[in-house]
Every structure is written in C-alpha cells, then in structure tokens.
PDB file of N, CA and C in Angstrom:
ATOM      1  N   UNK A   1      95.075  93.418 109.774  1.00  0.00           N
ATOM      2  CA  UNK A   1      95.300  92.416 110.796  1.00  0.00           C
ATOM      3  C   UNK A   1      96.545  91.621 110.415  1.00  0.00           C
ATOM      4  N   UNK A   2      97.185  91.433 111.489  1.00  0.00           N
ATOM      5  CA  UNK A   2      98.758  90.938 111.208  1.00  0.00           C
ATOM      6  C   UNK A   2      98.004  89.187 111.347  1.00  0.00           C
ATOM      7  N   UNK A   3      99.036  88.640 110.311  1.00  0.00           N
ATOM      8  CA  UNK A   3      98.736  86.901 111.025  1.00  0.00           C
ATOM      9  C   UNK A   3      99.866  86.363 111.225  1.00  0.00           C
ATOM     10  N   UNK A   4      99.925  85.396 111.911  1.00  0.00           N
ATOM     11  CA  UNK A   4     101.369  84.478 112.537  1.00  0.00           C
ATOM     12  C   UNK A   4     101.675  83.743 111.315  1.00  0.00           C
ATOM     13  N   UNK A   5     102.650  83.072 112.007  1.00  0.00           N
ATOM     14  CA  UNK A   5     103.244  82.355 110.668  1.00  0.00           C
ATOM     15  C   UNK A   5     102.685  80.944 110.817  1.00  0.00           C
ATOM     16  N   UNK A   6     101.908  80.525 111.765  1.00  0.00           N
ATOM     17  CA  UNK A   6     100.961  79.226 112.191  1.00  0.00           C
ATOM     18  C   UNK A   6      99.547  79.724 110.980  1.00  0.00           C
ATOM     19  N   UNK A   7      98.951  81.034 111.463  1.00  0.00           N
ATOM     20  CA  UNK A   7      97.753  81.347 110.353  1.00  0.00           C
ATOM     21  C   UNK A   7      98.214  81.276 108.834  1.00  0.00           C
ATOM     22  N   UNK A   8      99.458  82.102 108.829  1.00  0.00           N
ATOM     23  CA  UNK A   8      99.454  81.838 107.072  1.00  0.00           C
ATOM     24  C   UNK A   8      99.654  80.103 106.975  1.00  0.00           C
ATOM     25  N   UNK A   9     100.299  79.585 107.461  1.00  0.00           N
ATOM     26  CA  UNK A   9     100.670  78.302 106.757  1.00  0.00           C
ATOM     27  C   UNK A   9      98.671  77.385 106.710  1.00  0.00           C
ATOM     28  N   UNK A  10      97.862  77.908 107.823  1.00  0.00           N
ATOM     29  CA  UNK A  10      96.535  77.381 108.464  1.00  0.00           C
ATOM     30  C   UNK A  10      95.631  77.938 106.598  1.00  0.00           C
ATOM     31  N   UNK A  11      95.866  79.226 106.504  1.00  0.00           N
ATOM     32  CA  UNK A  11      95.308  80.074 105.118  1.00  0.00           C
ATOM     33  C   UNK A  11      96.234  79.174 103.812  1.00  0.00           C
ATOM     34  N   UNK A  12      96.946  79.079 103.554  1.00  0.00           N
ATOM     35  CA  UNK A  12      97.966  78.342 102.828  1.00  0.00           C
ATOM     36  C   UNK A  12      96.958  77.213 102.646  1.00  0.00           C
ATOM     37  N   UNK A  13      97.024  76.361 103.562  1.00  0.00           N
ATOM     38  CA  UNK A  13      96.096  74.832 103.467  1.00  0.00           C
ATOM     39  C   UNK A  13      95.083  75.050 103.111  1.00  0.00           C
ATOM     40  N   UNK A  14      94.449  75.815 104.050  1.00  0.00           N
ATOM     41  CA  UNK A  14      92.596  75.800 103.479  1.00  0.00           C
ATOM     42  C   UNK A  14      92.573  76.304 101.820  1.00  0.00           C
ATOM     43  N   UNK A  15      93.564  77.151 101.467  1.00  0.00           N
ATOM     44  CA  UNK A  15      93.214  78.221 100.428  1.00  0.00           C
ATOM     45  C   UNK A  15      93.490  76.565  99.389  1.00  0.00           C
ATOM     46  N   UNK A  16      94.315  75.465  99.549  1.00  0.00           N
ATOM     47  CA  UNK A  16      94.567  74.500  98.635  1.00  0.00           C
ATOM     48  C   UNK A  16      93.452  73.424  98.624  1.00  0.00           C
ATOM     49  N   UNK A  17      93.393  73.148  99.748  1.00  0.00           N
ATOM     50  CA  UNK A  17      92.023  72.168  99.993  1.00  0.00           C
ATOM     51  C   UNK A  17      90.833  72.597  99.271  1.00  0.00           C
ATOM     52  N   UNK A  18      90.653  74.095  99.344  1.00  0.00           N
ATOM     53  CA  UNK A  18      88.934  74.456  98.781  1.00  0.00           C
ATOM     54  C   UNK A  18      89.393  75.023  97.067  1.00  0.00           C
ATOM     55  N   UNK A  19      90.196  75.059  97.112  1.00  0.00           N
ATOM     56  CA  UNK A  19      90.447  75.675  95.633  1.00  0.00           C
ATOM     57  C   UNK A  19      90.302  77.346  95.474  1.00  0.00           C
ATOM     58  N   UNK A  20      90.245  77.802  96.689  1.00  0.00           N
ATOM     59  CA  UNK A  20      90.524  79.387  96.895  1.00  0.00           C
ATOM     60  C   UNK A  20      91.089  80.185  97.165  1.00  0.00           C
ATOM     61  N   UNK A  21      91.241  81.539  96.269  1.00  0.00           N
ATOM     62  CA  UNK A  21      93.069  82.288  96.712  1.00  0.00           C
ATOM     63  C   UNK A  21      92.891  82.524  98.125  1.00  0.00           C
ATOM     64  N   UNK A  22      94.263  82.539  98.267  1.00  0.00           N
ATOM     65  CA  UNK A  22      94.950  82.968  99.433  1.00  0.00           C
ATOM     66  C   UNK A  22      93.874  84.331  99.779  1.00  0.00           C
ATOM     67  N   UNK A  23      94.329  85.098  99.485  1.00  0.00           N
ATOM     68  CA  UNK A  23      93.418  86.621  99.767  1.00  0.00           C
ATOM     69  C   UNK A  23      91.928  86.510 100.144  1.00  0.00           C
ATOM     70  N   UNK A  24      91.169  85.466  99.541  1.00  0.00           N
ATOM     71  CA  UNK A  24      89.708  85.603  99.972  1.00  0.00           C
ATOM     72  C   UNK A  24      89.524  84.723 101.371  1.00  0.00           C
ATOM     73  N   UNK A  25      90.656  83.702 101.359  1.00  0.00           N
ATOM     74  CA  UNK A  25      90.768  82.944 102.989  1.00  0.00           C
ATOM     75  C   UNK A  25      90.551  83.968 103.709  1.00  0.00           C
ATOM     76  N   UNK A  26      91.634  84.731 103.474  1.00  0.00           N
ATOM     77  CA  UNK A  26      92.322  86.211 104.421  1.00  0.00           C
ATOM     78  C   UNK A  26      90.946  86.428 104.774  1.00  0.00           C
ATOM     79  N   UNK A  27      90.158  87.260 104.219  1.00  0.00           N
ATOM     80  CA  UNK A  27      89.006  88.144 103.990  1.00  0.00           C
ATOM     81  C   UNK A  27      87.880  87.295 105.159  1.00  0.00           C
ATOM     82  N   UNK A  28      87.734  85.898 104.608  1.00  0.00           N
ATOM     83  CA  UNK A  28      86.770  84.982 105.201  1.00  0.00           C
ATOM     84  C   UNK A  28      87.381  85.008 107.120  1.00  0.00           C
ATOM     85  N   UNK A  29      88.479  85.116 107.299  1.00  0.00           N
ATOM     86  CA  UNK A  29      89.122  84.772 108.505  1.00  0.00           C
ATOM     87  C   UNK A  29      88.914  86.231 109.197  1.00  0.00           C
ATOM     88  N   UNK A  30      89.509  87.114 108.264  1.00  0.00           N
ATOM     89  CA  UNK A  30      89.058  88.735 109.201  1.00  0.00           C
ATOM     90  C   UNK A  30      87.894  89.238 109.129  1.00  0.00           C
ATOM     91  N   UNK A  31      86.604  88.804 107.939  1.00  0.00           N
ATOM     92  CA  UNK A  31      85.144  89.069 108.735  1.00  0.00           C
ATOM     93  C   UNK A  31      84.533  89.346 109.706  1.00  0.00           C
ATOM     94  N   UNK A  32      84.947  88.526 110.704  1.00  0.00           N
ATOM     95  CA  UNK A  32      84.353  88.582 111.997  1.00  0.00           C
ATOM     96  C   UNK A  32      84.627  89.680 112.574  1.00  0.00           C
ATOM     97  N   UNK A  33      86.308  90.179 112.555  1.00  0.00           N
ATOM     98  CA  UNK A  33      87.034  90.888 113.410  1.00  0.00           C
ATOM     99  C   UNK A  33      86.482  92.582 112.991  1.00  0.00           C
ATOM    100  N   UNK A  34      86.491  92.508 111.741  1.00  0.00           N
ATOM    101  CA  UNK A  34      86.204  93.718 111.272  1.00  0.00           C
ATOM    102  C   UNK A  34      85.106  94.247 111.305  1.00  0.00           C
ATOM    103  N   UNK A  35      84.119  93.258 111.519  1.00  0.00           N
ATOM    104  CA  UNK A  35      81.792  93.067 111.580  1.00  0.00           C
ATOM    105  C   UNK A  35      82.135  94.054 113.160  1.00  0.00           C
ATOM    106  N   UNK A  36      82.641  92.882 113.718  1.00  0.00           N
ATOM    107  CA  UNK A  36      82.846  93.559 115.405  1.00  0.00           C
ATOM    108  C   UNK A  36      83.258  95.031 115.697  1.00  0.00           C
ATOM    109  N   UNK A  37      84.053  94.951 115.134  1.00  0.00           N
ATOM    110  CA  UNK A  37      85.129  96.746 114.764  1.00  0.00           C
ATOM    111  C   UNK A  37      84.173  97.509 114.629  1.00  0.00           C
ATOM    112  N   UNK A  38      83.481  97.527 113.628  1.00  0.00           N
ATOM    113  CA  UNK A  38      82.746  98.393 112.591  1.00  0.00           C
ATOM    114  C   UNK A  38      81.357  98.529 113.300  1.00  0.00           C
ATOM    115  N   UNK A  39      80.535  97.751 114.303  1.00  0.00           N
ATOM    116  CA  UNK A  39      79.921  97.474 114.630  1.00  0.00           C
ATOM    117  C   UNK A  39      79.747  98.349 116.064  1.00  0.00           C
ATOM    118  N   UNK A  40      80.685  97.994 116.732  1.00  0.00           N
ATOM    119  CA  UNK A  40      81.194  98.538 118.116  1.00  0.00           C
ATOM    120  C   UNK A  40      81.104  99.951 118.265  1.00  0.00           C
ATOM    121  N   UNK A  41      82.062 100.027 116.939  1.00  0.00           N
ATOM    122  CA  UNK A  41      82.445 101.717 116.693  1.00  0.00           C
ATOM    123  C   UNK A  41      81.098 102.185 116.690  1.00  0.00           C
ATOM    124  N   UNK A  42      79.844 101.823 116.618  1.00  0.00           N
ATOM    125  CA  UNK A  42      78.230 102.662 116.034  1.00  0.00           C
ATOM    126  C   UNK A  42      77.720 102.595 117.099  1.00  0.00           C
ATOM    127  N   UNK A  43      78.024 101.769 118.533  1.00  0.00           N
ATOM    128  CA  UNK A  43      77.429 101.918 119.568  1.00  0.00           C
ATOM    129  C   UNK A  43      77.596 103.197 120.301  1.00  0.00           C
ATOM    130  N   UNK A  44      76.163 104.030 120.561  1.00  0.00           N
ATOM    131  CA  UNK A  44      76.865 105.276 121.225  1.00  0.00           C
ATOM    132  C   UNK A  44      76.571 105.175 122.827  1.00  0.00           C
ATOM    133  N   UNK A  45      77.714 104.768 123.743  1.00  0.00           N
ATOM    134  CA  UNK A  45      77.580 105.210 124.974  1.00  0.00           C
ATOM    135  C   UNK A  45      77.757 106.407 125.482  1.00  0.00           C
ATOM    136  N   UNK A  46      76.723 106.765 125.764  1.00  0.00           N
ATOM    137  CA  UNK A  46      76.656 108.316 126.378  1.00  0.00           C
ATOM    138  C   UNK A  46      77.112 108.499 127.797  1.00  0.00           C
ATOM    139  N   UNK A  47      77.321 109.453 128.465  1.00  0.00           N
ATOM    140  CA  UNK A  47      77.875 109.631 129.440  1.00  0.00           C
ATOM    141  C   UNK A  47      76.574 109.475 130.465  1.00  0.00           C
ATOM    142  N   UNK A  48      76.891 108.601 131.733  1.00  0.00           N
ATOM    143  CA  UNK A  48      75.721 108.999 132.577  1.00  0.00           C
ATOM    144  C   UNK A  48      74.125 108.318 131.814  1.00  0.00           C
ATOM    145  N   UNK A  49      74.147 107.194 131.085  1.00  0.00           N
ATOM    146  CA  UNK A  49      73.577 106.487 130.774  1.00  0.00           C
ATOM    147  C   UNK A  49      72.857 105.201 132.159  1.00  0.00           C
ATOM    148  N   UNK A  50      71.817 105.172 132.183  1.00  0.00           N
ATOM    149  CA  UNK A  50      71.340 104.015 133.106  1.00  0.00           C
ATOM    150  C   UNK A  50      71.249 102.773 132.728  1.00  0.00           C
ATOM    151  N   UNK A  51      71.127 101.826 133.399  1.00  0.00           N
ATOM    152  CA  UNK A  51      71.015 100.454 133.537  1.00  0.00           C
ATOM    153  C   UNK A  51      70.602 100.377 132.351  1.00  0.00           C
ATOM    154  N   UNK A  52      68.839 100.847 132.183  1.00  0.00           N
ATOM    155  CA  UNK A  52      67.910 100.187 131.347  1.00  0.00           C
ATOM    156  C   UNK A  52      68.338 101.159 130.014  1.00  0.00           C
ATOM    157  N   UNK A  53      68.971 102.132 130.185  1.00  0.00           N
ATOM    158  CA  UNK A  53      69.274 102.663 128.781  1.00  0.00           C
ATOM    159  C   UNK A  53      70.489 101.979 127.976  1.00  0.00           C
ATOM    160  N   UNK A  54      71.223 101.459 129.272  1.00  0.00           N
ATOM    161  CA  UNK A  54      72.437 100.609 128.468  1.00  0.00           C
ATOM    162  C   UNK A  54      72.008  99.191 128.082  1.00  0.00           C
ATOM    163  N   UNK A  55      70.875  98.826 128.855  1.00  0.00           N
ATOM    164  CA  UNK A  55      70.235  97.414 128.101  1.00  0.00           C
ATOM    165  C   UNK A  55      70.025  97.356 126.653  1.00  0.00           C
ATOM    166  N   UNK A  56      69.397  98.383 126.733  1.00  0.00           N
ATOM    167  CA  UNK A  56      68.511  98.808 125.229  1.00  0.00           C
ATOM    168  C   UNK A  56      69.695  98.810 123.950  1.00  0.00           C
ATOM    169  N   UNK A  57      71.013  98.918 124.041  1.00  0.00           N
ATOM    170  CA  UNK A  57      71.811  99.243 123.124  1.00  0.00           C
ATOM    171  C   UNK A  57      71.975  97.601 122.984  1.00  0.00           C
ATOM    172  N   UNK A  58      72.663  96.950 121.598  1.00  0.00           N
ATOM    173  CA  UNK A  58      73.071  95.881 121.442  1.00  0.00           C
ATOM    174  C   UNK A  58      74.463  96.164 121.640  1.00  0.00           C
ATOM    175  N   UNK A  59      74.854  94.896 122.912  1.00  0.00           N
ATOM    176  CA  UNK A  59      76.229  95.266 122.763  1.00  0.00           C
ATOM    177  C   UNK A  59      77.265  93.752 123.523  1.00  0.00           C
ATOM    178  N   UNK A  60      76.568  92.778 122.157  1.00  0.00           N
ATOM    179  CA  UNK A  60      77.264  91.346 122.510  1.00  0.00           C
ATOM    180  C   UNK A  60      77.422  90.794 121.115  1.00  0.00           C
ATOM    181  N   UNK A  61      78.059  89.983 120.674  1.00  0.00           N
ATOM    182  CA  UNK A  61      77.930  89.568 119.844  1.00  0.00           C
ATOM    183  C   UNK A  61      78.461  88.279 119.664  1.00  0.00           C
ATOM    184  N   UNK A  62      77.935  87.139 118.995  1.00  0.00           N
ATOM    185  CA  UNK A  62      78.468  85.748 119.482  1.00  0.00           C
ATOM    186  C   UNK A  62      79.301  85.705 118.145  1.00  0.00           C
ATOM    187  N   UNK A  63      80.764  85.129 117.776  1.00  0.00           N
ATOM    188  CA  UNK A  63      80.937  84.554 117.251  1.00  0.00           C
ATOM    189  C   UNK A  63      81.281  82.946 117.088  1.00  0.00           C
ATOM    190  N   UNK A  64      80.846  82.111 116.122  1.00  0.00           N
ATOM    191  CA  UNK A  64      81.038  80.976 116.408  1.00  0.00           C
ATOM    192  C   UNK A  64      82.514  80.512 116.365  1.00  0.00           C
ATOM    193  N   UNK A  65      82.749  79.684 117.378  1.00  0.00           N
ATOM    194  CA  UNK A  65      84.123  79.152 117.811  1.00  0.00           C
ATOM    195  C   UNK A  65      85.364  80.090 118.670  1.00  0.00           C
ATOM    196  N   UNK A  66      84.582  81.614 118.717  1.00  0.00           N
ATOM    197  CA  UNK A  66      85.258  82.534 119.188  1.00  0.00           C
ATOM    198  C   UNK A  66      84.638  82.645 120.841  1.00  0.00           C
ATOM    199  N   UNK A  67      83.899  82.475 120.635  1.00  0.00           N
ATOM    200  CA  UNK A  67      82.656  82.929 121.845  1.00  0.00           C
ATOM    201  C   UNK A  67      82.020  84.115 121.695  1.00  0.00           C
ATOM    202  N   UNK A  68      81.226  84.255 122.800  1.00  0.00           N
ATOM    203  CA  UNK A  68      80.715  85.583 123.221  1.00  0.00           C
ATOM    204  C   UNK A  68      80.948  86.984 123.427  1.00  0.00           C
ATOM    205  N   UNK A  69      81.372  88.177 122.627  1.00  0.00           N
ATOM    206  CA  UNK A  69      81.765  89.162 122.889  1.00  0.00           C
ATOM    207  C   UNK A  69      81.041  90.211 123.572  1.00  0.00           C
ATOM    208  N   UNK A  70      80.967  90.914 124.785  1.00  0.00           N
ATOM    209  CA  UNK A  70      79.758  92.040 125.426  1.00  0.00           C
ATOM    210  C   UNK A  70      80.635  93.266 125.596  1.00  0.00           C
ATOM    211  N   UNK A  71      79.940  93.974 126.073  1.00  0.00           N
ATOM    212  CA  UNK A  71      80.035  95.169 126.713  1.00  0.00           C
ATOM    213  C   UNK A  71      79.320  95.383 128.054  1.00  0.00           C
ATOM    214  N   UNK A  72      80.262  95.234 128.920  1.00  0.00           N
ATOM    215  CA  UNK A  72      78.850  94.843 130.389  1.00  0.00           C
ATOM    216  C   UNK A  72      78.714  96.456 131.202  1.00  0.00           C
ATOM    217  N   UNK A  73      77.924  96.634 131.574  1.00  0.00           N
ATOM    218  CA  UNK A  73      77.649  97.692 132.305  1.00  0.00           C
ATOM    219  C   UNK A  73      78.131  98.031 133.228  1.00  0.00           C
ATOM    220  N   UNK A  74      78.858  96.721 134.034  1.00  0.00           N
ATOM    221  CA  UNK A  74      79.826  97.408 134.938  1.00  0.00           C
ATOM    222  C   UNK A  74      81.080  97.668 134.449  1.00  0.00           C
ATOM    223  N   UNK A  75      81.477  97.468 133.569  1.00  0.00           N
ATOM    224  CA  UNK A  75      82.642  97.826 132.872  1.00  0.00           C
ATOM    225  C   UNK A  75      82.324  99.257 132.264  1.00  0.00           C
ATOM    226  N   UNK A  76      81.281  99.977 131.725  1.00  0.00           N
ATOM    227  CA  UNK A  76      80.947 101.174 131.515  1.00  0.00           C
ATOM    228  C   UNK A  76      80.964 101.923 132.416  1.00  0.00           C
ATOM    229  N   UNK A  77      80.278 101.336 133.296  1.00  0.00           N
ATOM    230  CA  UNK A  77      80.437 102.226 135.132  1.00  0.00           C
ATOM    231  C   UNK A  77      82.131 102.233 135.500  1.00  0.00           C
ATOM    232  N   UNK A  78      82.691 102.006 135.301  1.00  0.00           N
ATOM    233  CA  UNK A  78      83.752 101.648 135.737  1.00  0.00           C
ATOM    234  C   UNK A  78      84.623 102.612 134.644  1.00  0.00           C
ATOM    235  N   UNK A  79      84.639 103.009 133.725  1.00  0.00           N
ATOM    236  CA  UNK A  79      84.910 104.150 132.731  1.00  0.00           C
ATOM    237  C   UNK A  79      84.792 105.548 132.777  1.00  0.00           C
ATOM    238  N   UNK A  80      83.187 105.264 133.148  1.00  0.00           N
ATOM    239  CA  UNK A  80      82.672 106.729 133.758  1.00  0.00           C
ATOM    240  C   UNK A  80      83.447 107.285 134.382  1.00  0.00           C
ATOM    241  N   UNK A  81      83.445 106.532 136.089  1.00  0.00           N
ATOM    242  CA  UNK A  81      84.091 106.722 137.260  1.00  0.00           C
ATOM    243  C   UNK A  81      85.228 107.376 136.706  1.00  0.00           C
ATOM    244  N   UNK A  82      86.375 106.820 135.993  1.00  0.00           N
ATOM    245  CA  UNK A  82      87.740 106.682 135.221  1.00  0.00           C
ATOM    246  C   UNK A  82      87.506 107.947 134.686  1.00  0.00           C
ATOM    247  N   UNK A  83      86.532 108.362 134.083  1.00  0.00           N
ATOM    248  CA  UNK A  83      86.560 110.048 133.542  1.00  0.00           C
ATOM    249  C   UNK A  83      86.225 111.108 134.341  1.00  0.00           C
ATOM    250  N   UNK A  84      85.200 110.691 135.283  1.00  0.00           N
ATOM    251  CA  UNK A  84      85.046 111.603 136.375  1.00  0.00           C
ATOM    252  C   UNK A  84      86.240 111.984 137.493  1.00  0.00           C
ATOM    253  N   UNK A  85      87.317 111.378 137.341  1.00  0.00           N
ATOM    254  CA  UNK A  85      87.909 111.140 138.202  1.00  0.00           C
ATOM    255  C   UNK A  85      89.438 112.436 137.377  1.00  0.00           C
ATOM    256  N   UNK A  86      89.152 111.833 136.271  1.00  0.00           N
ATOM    257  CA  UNK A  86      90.343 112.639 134.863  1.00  0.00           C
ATOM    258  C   UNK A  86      89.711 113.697 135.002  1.00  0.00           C
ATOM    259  N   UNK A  87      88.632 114.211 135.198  1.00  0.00           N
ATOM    260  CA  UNK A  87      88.250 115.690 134.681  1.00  0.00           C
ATOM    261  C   UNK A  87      88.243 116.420 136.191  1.00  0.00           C
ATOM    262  N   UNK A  88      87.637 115.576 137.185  1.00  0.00           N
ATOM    263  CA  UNK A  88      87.466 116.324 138.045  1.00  0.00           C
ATOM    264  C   UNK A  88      88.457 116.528 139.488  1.00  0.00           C
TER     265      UNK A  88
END
C-alpha cells in the first residue's frame, strides 16, 4: 500500500507520540485493508447464486472510522448480467 506524504508525516507523529517504529504504525494502519483483501478473496460467489444463498455468505464488514464495507446483491446481479452478456 502506497501512502501520501500527509500519511507518512500522520505515521511519523504517532510512531513519536507512542514510542513505536515507524514500520509497526505502517502495519497497525494497513490491517484493516489487508483483513478485507484476504477476507473478500475467500468469499466464493458462484455463478447463478440466489437471494437467500447470497445472504448466507458474509459479505460486509464494518471498519471503525472507515465505515461499512458490503457486497450487495444487486451489484452481483449486475456482474452476472455483465458475463452473460461477454459470453453470450
């Protein structure tokens, strides 16, 4: 993950204030991003999946101060379509 030059100077401070390297700020700040990544990637949407089968998958995740991240079903429907459309 790339950071601006606003985050390093933001990692810079905190890393002096708490008495912690630079690198484990890093780590503490890209947690989230990478939980999500890693997380996402294990969800399997299958093709032609229903409502209640796409309920059943977890596929939101809150982070604090970030908000709410989902995967909504009409946005899956809306993919499908997008492949049915590529193949056929």
């Amino acid at each position: 993950m790339k950071f601006s030059r606003a985050d390093h100077e933001k990692i810079k401070e905190l890393s002096s204030k708490h008495n912690l390297p630079i690198e484990m700020i890093e780590g503490i700040v890209i947690a989230p991003y990478e939980f999500i990544q890693e997380e996402s990637k294990r969800i399997e949407f299958k093709d032609g999946m229903t409502r209640s089968e796409f309920d059943e998958l977890k596929t939101n995740f809150n982070i604090p101060s970030l908000g709410k991240l989902y995967a909504s079903h009409f946005m899956y429907k809306e993919i499908q379509n997008k492949k049915k459309k590529k193949l056929g």
